[in-house]
N, C-alpha and C. Protein backbone atom coordinates (compact mmCIF):
# COMPACT_ATOMS: atom_id res chain seq x y z
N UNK A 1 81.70 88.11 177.30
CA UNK A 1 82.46 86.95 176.89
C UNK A 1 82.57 86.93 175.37
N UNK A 2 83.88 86.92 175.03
CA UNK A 2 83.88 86.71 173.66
C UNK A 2 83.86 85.44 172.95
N UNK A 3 83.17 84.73 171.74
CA UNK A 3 83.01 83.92 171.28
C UNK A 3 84.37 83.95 170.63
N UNK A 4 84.97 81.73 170.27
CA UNK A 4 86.16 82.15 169.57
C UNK A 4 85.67 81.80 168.22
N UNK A 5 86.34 82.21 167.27
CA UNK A 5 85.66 81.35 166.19
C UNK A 5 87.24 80.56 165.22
N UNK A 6 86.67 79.62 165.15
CA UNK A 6 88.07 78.91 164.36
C UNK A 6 87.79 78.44 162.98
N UNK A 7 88.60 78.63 162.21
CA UNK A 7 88.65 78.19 160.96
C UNK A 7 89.08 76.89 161.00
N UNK A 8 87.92 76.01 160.28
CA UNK A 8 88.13 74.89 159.15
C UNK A 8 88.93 74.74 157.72
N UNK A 9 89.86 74.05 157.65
CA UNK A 9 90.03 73.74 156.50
C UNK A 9 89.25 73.00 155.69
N UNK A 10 88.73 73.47 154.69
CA UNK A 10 88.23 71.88 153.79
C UNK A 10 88.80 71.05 153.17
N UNK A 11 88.47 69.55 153.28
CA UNK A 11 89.59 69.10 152.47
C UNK A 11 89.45 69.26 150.98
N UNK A 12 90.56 69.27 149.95
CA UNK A 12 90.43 69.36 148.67
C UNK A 12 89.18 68.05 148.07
N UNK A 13 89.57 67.48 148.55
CA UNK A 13 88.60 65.87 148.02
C UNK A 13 89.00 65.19 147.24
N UNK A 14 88.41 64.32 146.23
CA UNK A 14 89.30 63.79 145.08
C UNK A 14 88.17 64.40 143.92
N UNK A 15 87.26 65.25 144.00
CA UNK A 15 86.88 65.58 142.45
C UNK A 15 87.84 67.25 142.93
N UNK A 16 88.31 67.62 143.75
CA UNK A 16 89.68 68.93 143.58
C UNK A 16 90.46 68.43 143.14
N UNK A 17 90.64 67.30 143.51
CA UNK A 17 92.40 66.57 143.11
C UNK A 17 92.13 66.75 141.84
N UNK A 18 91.49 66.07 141.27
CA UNK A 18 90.94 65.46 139.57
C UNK A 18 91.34 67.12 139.08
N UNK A 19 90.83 68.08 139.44
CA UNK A 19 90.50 68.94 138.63
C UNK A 19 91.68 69.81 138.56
N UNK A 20 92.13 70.07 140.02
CA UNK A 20 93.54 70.79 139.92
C UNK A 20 94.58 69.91 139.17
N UNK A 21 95.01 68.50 139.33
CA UNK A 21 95.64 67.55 138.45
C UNK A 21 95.29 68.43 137.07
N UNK A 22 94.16 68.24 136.47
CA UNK A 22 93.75 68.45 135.21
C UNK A 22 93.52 69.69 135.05
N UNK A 23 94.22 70.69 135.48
CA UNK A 23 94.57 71.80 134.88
C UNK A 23 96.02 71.75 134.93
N UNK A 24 96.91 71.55 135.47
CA UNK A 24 98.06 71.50 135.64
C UNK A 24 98.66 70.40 134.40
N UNK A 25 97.86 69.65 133.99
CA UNK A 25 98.28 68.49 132.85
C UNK A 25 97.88 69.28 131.44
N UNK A 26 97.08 69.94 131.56
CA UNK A 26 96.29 70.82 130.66
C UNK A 26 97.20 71.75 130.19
N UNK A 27 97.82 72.68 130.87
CA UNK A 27 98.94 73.55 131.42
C UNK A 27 100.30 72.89 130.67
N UNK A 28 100.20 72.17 131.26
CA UNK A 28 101.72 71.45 130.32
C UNK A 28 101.94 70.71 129.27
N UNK A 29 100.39 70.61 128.45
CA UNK A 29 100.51 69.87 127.49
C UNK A 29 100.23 71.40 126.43
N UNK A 30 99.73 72.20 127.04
CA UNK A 30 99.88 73.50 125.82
C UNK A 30 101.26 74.04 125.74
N UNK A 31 101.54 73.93 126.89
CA UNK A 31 103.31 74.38 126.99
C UNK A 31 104.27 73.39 125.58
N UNK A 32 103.98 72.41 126.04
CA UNK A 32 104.44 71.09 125.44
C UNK A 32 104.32 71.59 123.38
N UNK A 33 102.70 71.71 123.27
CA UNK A 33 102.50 71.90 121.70
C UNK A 33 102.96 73.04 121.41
N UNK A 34 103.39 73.98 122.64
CA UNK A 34 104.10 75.66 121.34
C UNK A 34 105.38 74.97 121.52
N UNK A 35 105.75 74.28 122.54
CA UNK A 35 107.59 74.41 121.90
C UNK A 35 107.45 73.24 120.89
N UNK A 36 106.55 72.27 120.72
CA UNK A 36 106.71 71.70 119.53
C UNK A 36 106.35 72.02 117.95
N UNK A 37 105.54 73.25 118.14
CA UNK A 37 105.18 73.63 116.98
C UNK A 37 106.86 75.14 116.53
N UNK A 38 107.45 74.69 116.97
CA UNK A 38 108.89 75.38 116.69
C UNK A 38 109.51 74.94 115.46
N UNK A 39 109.92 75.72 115.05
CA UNK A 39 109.90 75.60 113.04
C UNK A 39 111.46 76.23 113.00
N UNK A 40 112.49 75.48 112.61
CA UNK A 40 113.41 76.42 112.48
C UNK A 40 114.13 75.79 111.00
N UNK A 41 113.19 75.14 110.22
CA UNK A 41 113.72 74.43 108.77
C UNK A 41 113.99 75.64 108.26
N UNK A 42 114.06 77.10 108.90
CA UNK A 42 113.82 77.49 107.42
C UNK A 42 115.79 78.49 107.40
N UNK A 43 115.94 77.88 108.67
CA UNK A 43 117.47 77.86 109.45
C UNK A 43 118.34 77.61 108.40
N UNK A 44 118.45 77.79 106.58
CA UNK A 44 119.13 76.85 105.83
C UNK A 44 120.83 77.18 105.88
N UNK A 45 121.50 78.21 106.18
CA UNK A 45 122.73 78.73 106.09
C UNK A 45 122.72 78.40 107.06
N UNK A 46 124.65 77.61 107.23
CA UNK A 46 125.72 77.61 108.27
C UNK A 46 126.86 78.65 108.51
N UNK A 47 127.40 78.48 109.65
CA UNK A 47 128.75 79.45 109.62
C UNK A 47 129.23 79.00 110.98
N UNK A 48 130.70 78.65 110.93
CA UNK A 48 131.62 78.47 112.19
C UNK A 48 131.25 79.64 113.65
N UNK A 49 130.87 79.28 114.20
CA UNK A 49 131.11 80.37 115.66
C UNK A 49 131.74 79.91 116.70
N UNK A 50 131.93 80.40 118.18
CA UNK A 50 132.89 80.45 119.11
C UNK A 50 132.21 80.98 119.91
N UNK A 51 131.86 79.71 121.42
CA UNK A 51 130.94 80.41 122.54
C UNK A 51 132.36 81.11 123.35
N UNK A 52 131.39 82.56 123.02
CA UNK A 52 131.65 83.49 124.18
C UNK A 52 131.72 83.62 125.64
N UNK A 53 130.75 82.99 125.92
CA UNK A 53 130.14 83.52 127.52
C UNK A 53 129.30 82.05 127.23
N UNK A 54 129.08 81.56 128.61
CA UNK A 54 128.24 80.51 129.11
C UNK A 54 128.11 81.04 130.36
N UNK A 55 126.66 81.59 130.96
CA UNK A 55 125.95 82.01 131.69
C UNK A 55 125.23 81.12 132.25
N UNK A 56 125.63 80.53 133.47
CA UNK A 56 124.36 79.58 134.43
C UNK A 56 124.23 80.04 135.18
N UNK A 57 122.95 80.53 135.63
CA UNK A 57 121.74 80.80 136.52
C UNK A 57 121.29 79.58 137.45
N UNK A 58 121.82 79.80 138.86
CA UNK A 58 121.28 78.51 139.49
C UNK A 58 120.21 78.97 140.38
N UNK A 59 119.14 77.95 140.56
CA UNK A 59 118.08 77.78 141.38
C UNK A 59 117.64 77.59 142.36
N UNK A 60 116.91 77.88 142.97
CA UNK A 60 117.08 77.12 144.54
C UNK A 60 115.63 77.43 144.86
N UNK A 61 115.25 76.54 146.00
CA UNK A 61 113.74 76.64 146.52
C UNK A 61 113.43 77.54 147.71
N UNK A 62 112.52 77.57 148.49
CA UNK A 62 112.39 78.23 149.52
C UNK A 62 113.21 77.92 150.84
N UNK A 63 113.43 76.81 150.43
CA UNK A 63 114.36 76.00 151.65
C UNK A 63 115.72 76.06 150.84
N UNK A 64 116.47 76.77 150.35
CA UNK A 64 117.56 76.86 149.70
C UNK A 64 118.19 75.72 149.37
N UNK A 65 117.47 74.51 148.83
CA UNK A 65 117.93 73.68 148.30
C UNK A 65 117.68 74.13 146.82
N UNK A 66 118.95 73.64 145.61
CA UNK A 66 118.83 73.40 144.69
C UNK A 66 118.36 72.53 143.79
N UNK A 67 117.49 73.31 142.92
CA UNK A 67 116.38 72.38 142.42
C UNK A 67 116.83 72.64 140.89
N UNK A 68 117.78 72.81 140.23
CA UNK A 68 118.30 73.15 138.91
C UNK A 68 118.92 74.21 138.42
N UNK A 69 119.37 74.14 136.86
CA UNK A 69 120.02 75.67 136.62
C UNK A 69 119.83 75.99 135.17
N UNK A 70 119.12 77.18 134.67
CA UNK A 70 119.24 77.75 133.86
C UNK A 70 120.39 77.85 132.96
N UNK A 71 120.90 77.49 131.47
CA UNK A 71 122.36 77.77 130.95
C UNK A 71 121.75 78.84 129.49
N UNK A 72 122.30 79.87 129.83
CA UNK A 72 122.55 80.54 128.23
C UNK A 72 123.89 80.73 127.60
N UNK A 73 123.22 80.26 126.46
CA UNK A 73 125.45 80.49 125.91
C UNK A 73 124.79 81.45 124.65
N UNK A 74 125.97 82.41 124.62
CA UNK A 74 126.24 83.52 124.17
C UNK A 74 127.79 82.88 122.74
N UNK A 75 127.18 83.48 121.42
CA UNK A 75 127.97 83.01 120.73
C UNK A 75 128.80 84.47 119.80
N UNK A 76 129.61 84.16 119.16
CA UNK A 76 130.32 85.35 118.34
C UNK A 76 130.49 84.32 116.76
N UNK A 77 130.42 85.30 115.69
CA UNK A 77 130.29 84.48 114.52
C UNK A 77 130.10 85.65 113.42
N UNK A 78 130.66 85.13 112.17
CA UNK A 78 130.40 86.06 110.86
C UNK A 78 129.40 85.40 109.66
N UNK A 79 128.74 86.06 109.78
CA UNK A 79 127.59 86.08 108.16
C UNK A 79 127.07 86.84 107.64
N UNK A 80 126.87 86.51 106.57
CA UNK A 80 126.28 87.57 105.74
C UNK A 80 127.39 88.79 105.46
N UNK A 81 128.82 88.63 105.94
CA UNK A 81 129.61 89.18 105.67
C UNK A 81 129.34 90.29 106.85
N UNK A 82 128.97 90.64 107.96
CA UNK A 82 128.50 91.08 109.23
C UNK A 82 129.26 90.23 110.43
N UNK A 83 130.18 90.74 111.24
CA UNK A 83 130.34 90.13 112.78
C UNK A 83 129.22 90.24 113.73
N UNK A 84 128.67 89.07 114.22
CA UNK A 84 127.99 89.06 115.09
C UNK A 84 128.57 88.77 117.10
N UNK A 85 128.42 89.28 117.99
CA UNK A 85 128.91 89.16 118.80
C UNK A 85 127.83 88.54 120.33
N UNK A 86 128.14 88.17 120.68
CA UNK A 86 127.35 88.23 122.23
C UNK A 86 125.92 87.47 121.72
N UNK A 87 125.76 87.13 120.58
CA UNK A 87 124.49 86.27 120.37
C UNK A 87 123.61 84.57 120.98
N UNK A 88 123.13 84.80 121.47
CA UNK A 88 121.77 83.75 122.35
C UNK A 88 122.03 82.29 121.32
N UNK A 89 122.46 81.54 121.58
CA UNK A 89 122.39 80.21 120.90
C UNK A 89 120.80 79.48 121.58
N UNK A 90 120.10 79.49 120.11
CA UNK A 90 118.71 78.96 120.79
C UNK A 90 118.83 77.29 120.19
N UNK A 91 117.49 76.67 120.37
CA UNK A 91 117.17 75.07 119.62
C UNK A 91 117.26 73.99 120.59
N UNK A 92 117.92 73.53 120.52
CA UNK A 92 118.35 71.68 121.27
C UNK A 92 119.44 71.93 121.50
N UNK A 93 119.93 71.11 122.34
CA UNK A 93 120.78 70.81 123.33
C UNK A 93 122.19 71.85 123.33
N UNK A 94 121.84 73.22 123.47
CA UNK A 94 122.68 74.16 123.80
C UNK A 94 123.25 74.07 124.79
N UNK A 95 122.91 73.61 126.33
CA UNK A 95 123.90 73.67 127.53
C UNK A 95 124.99 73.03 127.65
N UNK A 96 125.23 72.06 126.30
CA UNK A 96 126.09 71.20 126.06
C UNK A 96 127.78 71.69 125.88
N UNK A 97 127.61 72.98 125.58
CA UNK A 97 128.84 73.83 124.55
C UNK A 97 129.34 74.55 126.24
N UNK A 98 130.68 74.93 126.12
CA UNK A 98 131.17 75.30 127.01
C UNK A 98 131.92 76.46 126.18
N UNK A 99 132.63 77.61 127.30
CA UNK A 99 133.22 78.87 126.75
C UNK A 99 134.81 78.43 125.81
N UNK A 100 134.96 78.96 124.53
CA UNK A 100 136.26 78.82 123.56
C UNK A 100 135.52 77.79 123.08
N UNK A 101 134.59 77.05 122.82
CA UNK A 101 134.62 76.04 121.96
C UNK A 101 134.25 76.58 120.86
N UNK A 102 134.17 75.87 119.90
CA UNK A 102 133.92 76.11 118.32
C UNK A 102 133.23 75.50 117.94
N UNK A 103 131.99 75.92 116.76
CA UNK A 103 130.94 75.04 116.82
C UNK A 103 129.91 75.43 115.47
N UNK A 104 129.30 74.96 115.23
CA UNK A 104 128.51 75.18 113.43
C UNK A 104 127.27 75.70 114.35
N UNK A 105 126.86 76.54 113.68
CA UNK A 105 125.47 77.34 113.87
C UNK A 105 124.62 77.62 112.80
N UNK A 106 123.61 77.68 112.86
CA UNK A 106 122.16 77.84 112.00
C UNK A 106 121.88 78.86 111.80
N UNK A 107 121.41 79.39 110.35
CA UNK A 107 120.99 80.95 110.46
C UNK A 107 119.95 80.68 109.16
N UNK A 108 118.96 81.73 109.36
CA UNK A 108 117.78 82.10 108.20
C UNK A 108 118.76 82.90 106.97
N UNK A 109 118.64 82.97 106.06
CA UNK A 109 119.34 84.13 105.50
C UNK A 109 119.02 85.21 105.79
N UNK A 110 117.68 85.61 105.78
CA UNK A 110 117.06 87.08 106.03
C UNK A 110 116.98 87.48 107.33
N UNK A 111 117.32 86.24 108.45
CA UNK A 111 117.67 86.82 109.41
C UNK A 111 119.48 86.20 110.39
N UNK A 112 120.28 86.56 109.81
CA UNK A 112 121.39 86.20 110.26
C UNK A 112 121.85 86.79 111.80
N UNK A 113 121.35 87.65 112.85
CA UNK A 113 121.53 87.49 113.93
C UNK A 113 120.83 86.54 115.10
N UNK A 114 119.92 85.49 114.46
CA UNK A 114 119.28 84.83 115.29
C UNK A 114 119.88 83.43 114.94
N UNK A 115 120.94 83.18 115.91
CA UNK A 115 121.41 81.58 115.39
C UNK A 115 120.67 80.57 115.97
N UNK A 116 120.51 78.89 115.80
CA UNK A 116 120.48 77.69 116.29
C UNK A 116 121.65 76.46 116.29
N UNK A 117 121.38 75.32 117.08
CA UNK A 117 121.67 74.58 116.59
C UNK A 117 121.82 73.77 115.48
N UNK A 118 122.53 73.11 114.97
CA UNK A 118 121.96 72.75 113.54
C UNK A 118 121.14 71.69 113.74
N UNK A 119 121.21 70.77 114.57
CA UNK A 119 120.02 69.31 114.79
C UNK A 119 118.83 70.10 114.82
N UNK A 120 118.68 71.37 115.51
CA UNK A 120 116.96 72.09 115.33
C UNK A 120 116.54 72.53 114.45
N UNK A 121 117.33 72.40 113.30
CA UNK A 121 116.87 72.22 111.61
C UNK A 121 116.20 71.68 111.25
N UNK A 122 116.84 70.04 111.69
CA UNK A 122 116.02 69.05 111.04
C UNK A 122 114.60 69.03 110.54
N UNK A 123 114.23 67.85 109.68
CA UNK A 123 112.83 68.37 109.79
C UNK A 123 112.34 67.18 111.19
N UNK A 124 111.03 67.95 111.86
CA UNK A 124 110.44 66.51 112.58
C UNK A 124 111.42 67.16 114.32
N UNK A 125 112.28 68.00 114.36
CA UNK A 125 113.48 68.11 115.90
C UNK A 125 112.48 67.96 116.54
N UNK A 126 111.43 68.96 117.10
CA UNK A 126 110.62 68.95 118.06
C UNK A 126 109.15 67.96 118.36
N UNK A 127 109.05 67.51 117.18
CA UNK A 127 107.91 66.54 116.94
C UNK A 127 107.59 65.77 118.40
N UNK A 128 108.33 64.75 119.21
CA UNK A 128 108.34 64.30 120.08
C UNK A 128 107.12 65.65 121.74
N UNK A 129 107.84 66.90 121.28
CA UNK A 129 106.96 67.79 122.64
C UNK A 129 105.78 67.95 121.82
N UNK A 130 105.85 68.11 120.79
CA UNK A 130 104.25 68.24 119.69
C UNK A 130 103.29 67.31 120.13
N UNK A 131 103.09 66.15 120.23
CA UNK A 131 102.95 65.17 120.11
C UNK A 131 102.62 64.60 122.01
N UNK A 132 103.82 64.62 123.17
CA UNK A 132 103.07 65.10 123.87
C UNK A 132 102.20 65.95 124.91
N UNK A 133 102.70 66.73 123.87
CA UNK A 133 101.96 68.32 124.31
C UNK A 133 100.42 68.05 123.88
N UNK A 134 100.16 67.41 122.86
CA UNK A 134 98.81 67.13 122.49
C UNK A 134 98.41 66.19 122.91
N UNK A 135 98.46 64.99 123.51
CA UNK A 135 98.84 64.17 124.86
C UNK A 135 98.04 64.74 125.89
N UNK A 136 98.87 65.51 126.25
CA UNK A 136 98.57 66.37 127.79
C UNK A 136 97.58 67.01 127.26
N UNK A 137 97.13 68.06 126.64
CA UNK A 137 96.34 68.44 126.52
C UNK A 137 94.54 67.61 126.82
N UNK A 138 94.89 66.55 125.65
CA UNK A 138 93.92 65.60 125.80
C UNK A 138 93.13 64.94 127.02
N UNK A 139 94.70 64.32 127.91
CA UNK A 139 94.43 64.31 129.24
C UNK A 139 94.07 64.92 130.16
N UNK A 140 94.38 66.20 130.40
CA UNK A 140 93.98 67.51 130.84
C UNK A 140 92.70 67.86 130.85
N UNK A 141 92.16 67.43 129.19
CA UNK A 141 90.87 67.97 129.29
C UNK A 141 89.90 67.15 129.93
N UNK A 142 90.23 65.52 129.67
CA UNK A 142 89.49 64.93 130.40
C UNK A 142 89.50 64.71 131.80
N UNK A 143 90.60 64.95 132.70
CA UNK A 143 90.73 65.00 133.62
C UNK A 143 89.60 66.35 134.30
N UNK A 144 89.61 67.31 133.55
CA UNK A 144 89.79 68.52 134.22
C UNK A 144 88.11 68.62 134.01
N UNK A 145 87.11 67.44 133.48
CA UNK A 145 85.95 67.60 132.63
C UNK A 145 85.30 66.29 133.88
N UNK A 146 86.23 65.52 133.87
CA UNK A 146 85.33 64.61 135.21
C UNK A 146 85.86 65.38 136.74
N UNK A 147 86.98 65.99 137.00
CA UNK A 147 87.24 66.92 138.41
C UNK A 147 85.47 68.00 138.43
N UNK A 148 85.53 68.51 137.47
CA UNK A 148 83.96 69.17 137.20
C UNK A 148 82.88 68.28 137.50
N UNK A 149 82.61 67.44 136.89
CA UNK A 149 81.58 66.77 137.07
C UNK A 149 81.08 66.30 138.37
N UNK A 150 82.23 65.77 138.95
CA UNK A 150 82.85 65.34 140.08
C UNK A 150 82.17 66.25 141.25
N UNK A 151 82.90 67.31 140.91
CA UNK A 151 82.07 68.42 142.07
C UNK A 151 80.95 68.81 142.10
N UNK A 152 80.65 68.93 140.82
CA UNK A 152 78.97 69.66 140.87
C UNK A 152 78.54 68.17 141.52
N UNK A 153 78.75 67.04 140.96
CA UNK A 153 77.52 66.54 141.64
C UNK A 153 77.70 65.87 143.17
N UNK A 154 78.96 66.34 143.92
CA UNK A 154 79.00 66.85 145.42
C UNK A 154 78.11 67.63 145.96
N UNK A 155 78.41 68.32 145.24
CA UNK A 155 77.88 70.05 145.77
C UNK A 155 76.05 69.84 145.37
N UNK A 156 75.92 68.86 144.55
CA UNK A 156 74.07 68.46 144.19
C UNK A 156 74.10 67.62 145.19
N UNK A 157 74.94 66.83 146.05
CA UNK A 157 74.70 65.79 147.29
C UNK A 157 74.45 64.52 146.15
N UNK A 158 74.68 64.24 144.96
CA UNK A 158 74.28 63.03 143.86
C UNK A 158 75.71 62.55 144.62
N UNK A 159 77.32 62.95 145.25
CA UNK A 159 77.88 62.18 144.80
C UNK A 159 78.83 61.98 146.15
N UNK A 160 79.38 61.09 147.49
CA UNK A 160 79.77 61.22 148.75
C UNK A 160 80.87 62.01 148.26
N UNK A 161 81.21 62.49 149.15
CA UNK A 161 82.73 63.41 149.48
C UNK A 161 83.86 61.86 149.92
């Protein structure tokens, strides 16, 4: 006779919740401080360009519902006395621009194939994800510091499931 043997799930609990929460908040508040620590003051030259190509990438889940879409726009433009063609418009609110439009772009001097927006000049553009990217972080850690605590002292029997 063979024995059956069945698997248990365990439940996560709430010091898992705490802790997976608080890595995942953790997670997005470092995400949060690199795109806010994004520096593009030093962007000081303009020049007229003309989106090329607007490229959207759409999304979808496992259940083929759509859950969003990726936009890259591709720009053409002259500086530095150089044509630039087929170039990545990076910064703030790029998905905005559609193909033939015309539009002011940002450039380093020393590096004139990497354009922006011009609002991602400013000083302070990204400050807002800086800010709470360091936020999240904060939260994260404390979250992710009592989910710990939480368990060990389960797992010591100090604390009910």
């Amino acid at each position: 006779m063979k024995s059956k043997r069945t698997r248990t799930k365990k439940k996560l609990g709430l010091a898992g919740l705490v802790l997976v929460w608080g890595f995942v908040i953790l997670i997005m508040g470092i995400v949060g401080t690199v795109i806010g620590m994004t520096d593009y003051t030093d962007h000081t030259e303009t020049t007229e360009a003309t989106v090329s190509e607007r490229d959207v990438e759409v999304n979808y889940d496992d259940d083929g519902d759509r859950t969003g879409e990726d936009v890259t726009i591709y720009v053409d433009y002259t500086a530095e006395g150089s044509d630039y063609t087929g170039v990545v418009l990076n910064g703030l609110n790029t998905d905005d621009y559609q193909e033939g439009r015309d539009l002011t772009v940002a450039y380093a001097p020393d590096e004139p194939g990497h354009v922006v927006t011009p609002e991602s000049t400013e000083e302070g553009a990204y400050d807002f994800a800086l800010h709470m990217g360091l936020v999240g972080i904060a939260v994260g850690l404390v979250m992710t510091a009592a989910g710990g605590g939480m368990w060990f002292l389960q797992k010591r029997n100090k604390l009910p499931v």
